[in-house]
Protein backbone atom coordinates (compact mmCIF):
# COMPACT_ATOMS: atom_id res chain seq x y z
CA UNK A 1 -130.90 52.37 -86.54
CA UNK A 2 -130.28 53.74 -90.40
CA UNK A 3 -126.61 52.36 -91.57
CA UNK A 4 -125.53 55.72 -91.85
CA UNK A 5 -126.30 56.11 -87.85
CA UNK A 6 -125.10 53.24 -86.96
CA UNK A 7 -121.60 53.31 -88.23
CA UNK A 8 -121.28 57.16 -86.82
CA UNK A 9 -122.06 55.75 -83.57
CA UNK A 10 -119.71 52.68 -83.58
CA UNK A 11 -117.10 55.14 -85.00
CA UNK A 12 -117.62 57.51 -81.91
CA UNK A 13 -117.38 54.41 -79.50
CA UNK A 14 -113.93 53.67 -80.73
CA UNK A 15 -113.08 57.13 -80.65
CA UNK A 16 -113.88 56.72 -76.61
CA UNK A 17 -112.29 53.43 -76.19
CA UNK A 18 -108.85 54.86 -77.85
CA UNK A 19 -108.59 57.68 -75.42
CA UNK A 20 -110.44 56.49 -72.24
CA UNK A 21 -110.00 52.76 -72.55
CA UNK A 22 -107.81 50.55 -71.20
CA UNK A 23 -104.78 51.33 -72.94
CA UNK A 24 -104.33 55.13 -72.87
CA UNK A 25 -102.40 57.90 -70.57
CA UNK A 26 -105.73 58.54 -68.67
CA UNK A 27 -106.19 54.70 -67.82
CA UNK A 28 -102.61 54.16 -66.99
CA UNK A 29 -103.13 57.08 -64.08
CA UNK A 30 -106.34 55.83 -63.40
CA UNK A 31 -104.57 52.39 -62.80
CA UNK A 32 -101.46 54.15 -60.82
CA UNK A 33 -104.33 55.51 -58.18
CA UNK A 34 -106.29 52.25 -57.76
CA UNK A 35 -102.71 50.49 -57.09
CA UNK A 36 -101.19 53.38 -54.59
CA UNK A 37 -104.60 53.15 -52.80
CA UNK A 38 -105.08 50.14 -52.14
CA UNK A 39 -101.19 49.32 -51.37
CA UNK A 40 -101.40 46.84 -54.29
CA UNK A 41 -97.87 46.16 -55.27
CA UNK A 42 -98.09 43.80 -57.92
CA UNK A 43 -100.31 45.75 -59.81
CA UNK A 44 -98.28 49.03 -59.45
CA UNK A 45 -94.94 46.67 -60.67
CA UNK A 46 -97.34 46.04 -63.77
CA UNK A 47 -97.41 49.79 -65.09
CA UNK A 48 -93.24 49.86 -65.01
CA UNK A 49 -92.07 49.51 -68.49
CA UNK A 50 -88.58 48.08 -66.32
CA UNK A 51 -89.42 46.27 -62.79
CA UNK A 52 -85.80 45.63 -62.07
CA UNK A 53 -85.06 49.10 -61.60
CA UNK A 54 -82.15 50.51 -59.50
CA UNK A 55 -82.12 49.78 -55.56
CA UNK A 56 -83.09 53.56 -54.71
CA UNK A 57 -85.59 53.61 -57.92
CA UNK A 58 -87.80 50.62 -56.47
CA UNK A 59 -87.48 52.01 -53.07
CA UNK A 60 -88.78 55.13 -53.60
CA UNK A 61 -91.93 53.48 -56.08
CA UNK A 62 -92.68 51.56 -53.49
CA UNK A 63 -92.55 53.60 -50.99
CA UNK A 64 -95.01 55.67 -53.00
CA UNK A 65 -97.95 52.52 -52.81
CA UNK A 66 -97.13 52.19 -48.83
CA UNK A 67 -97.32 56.02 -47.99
CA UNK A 68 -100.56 55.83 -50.45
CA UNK A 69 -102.13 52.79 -48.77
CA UNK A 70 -101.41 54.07 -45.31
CA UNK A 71 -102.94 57.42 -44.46
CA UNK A 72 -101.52 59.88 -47.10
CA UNK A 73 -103.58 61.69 -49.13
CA UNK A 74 -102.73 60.95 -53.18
CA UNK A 75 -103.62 62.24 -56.01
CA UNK A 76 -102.65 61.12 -59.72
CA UNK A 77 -102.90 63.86 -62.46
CA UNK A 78 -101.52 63.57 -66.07
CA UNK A 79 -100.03 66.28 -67.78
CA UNK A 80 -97.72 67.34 -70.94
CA UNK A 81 -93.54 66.79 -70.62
CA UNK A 82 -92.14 70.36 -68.82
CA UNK A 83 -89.13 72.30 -69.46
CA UNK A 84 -88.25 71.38 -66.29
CA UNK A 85 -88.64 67.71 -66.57
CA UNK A 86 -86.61 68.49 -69.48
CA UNK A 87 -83.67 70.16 -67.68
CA UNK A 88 -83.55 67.16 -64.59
CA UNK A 89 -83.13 64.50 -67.35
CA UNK A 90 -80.45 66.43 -69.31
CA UNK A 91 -79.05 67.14 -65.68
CA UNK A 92 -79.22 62.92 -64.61
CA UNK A 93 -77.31 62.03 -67.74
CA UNK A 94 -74.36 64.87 -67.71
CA UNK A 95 -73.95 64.07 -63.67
CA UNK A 96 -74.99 60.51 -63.11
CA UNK A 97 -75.03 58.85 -66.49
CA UNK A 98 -78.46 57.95 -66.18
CA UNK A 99 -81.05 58.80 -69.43
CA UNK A 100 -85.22 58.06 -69.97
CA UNK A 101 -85.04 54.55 -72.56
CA UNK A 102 -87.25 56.92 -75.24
CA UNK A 103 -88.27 60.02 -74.90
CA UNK A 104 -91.21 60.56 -72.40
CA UNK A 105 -94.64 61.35 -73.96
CA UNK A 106 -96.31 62.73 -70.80
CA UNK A 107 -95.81 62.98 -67.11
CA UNK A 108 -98.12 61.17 -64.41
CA UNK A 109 -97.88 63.82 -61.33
CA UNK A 110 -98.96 62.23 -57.53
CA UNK A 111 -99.08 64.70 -55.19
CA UNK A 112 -99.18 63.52 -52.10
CA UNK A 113 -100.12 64.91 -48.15
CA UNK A 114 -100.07 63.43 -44.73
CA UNK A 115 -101.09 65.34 -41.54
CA UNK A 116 -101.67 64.42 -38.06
CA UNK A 117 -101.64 66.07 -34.51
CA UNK A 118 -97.59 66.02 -34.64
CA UNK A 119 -96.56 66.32 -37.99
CA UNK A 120 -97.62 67.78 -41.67
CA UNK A 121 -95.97 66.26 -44.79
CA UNK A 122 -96.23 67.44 -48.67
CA UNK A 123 -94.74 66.21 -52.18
CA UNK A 124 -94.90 65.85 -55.36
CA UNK A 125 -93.50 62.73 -57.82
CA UNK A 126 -93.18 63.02 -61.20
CA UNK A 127 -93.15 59.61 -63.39
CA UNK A 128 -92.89 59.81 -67.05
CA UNK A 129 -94.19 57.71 -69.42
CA UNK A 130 -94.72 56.38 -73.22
CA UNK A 131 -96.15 53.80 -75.09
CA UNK A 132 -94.16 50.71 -74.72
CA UNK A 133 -94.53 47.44 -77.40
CA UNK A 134 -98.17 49.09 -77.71
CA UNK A 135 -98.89 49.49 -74.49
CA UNK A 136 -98.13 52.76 -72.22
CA UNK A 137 -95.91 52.42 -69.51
CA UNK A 138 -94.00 54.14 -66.77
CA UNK A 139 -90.48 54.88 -68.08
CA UNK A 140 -87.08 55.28 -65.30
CA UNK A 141 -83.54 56.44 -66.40
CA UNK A 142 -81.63 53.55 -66.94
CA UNK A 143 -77.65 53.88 -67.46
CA UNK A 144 -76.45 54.74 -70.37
CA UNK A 145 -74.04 52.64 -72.74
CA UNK A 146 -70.74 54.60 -71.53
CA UNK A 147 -71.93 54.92 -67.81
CA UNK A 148 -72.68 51.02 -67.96
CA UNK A 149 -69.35 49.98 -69.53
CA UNK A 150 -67.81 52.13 -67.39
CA UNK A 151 -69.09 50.54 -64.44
CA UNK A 152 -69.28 46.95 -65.20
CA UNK A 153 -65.36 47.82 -66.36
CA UNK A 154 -64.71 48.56 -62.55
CA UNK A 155 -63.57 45.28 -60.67
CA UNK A 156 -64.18 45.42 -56.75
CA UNK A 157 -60.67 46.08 -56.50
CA UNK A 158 -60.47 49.23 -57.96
CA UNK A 159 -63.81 50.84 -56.75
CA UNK A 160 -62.36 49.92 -53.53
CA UNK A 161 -58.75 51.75 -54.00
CA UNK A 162 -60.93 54.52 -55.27
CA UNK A 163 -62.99 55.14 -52.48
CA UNK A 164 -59.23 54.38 -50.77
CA UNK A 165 -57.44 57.56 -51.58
CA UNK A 166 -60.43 59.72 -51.08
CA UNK A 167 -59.98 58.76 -47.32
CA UNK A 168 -61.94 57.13 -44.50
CA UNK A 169 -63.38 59.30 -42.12
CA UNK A 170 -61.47 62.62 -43.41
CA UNK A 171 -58.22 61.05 -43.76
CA UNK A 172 -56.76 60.82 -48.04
CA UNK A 173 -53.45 58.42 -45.90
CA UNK A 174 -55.79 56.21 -44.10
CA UNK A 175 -54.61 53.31 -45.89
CA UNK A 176 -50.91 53.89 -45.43
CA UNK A 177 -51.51 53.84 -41.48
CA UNK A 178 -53.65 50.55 -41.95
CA UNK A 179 -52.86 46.68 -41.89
CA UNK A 180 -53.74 44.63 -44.55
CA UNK A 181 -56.10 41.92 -43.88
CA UNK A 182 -56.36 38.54 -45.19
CA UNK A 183 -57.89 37.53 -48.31
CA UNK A 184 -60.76 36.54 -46.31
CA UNK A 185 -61.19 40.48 -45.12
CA UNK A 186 -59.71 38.59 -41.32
CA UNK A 187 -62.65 38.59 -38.48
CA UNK A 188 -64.22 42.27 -40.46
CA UNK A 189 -64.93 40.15 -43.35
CA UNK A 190 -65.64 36.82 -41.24
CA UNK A 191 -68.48 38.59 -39.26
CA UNK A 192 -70.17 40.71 -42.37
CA UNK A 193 -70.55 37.56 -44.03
CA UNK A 194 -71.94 36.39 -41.52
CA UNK A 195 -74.21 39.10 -40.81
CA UNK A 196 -75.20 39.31 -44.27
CA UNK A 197 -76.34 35.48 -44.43
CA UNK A 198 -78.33 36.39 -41.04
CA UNK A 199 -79.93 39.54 -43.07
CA UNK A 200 -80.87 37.33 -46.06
CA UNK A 201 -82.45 34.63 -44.39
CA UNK A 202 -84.86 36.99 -42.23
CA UNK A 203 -85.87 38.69 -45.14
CA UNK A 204 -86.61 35.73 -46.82
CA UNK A 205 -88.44 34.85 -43.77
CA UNK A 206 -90.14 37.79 -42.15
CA UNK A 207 -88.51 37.31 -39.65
CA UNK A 208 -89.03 41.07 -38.07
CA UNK A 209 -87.93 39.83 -34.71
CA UNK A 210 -84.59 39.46 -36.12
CA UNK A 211 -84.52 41.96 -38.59
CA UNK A 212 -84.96 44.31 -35.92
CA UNK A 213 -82.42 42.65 -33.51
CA UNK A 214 -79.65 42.99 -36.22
CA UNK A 215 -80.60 46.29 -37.47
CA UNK A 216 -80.51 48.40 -34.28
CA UNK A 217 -82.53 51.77 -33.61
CA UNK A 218 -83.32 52.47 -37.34
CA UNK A 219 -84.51 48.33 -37.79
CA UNK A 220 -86.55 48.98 -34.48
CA UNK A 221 -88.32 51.96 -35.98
CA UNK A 222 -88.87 50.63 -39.45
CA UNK A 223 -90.07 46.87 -38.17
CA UNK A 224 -92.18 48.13 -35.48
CA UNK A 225 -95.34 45.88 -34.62
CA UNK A 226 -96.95 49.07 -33.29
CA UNK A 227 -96.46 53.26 -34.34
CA UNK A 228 -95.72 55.55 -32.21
CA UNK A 229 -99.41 55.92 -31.23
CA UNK A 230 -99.32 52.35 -30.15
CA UNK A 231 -101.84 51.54 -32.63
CA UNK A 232 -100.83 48.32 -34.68
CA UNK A 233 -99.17 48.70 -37.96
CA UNK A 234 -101.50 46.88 -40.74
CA UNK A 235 -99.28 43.53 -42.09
CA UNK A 236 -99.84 44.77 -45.63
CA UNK A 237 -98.15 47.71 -44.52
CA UNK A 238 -95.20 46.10 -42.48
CA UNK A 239 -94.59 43.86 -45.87
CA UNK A 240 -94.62 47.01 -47.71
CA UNK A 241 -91.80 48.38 -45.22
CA UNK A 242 -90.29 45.00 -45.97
CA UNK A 243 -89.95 44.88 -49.30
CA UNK A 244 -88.57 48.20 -49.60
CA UNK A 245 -86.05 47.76 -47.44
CA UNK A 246 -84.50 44.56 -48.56
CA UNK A 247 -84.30 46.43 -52.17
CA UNK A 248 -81.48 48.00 -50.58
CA UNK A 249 -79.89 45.47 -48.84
CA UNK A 250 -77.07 43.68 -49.61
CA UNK A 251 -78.26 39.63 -49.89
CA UNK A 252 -75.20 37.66 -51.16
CA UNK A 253 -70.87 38.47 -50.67
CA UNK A 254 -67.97 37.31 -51.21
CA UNK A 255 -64.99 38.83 -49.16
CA UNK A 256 -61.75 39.98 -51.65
CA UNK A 257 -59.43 41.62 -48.99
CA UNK A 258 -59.02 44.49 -46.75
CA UNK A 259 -57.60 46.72 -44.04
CA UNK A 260 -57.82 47.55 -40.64
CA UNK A 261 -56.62 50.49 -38.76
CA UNK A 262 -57.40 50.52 -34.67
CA UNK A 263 -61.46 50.04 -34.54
CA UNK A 264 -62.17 50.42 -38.01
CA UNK A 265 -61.81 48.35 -40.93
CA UNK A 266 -62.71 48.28 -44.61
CA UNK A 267 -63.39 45.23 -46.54
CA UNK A 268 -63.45 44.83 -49.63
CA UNK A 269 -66.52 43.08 -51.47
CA UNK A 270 -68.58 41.94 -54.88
CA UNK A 271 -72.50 40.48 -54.23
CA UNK A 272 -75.22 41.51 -54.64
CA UNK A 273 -77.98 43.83 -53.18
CA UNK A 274 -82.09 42.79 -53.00
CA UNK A 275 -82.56 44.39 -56.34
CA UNK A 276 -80.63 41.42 -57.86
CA UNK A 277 -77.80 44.26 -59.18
CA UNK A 278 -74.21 43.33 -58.50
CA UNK A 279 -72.27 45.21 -55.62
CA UNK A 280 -68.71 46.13 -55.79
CA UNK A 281 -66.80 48.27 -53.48
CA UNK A 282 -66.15 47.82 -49.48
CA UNK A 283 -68.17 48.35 -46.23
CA UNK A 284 -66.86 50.54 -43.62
CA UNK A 285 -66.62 48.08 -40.49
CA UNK A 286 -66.48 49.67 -36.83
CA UNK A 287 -65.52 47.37 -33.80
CA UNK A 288 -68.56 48.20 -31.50
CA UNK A 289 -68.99 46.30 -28.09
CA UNK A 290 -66.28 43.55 -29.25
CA UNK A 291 -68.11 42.82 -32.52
CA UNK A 292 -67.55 44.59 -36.39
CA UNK A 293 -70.32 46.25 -37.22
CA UNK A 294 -70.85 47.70 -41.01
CA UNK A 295 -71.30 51.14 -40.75
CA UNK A 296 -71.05 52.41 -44.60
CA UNK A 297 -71.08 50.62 -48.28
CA UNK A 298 -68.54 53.05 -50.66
CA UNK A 299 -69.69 50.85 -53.40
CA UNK A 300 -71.13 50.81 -57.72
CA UNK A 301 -74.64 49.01 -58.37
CA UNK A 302 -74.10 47.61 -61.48
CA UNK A 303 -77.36 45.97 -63.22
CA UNK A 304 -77.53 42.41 -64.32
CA UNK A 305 -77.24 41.95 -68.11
């Protein structure tokens, strides 16, 4: 081949790898589909420019690769940053205090669609991303500086009192009407430590059985060994269901305080949730067949820094 040739056609070849190679916006979708099809995880974790994301962040990515893995129909397009994109992030950081770590340079789009005899199911998630350290990655909102001080600023204490004078169930005096409890939250706190241990060690186990036994109808749904065809649910996809959940889940507490009024209690608490982000607030606690059961966290996730 003439030199002249040669070096147009080893020019042209770079000119291919740079936008179709490995490291571009079309092989970063291209590497989005392969993981959300074939319910790989670890390999969908590896496009996130931030892994540790918030509890309902990771929950909702991966529930994305177990909807994808499991019958839903997925597509992954790329496309240019919308005005409308635009307006939800300038909307996350004036309501929630929540902002993009850079600005995005493009938007990955799955679309996604699930049908059966019974039921018909569309949407649509939008994931930015940019080029990260030289590499493109999936962006998330992340707090921003004000939002996190004023969070990690909040002791247990005073998320609690907050959530206090807004009122349990409908009622701003709730707490006037109550008893305090010991430091130890009394038996409230005694049994959602308890409970919470129990929780941690069967999802460290996967232990379903038990997961299922402590979790009542939802936990019996979720855990399921079979669908409601009665065909059986694929273990990559139960682990999937797994992993999502314990995201959520609060793993580790320590018991500051709190009150009890009748059946219900609240007790106050700092841990931390399966995301490893610290918890602080208090658990709604509802005497149910002579046990307290924890019916509803009023609490901050705060991340680890």
């Amino acid at each position: 081949m003439p030199i002249r040739l040669r070096a147009i056609a080893i020019a042209l070849a770079a000119l291919s790898g740079s936008a179709c190679g490995s490291d571009s916006p079309d092989a970063l979708a291209r590497k989005l589909s392969s993981a959300l099809h074939s319910g790989d995880l670890d390999a969908a974790n590896a496009l996130l420019q931030n892994p540790h994301n918030a509890a309902d962040q990771q929950l909702a990515y991966i529930s994305l690769v177990e909807n994808c893995s499991n019958g839903f129909d997925c597509k992954v397009s790329r496309g240019a940053v919308t005005a409308d994109f635009t307006k939800s992030m300038a909307s996350d950081r004036e309501n929630e205090g929540r902002e993009l770590p850079m600005a995005a340079e493009g938007l990955l789009t799955v679309s996604t669609s699930y049908k059966d005899a019974n039921s018909e199911a569309n949407d649509t998630f939008t994931l930015p991303y940019a080029k990260v350290d030289g590499s493109y990655k999936i962006i998330s909102s992340k707090y921003t500086y004000a939002k996190l001080h004023e969070l990690q600023a909040k002791s247990a204490q005073i998320v609690a009192e907050e959530q206090l004078a807004v009122g349990i169930d409908g009622d701003p005096n709730w707490k006037s009407k109550a008893t305090q409890l010991a430091a130890d939250g009394g038996d409230p706190g005694k049994q959602l430590v308890a409970h919470v241990a129990a929780i941690a060690k069967a999802f460290k186990d996967h232990d379903y059985a038990t997961l299922i036994a402590l979790g009542g109808v939802r936990a019996k749904y979720l855990y399921a060994e079979k669908d409601s065809t009665g065909a059986v649910v694929p273990a990559k996809k139960r682990q999937l269901i797994l992993q999502g959940q314990q995201v959520q889940e609060l793993l580790d507490v320590k018991v500051l305080g709190g009150y009890q009024q009748g059946d219900t209690a609240v007790v106050i608490i700092e841990g931390h949730n399966g995301a490893g982000w610290i918890v602080r607030g208090l658990y709604q606690m509802q005497m149910t067949d002579g046990k307290w059961l924890a019916q509803q966290p009023l609490i901050n996730e705060i991340p680890v820094t």
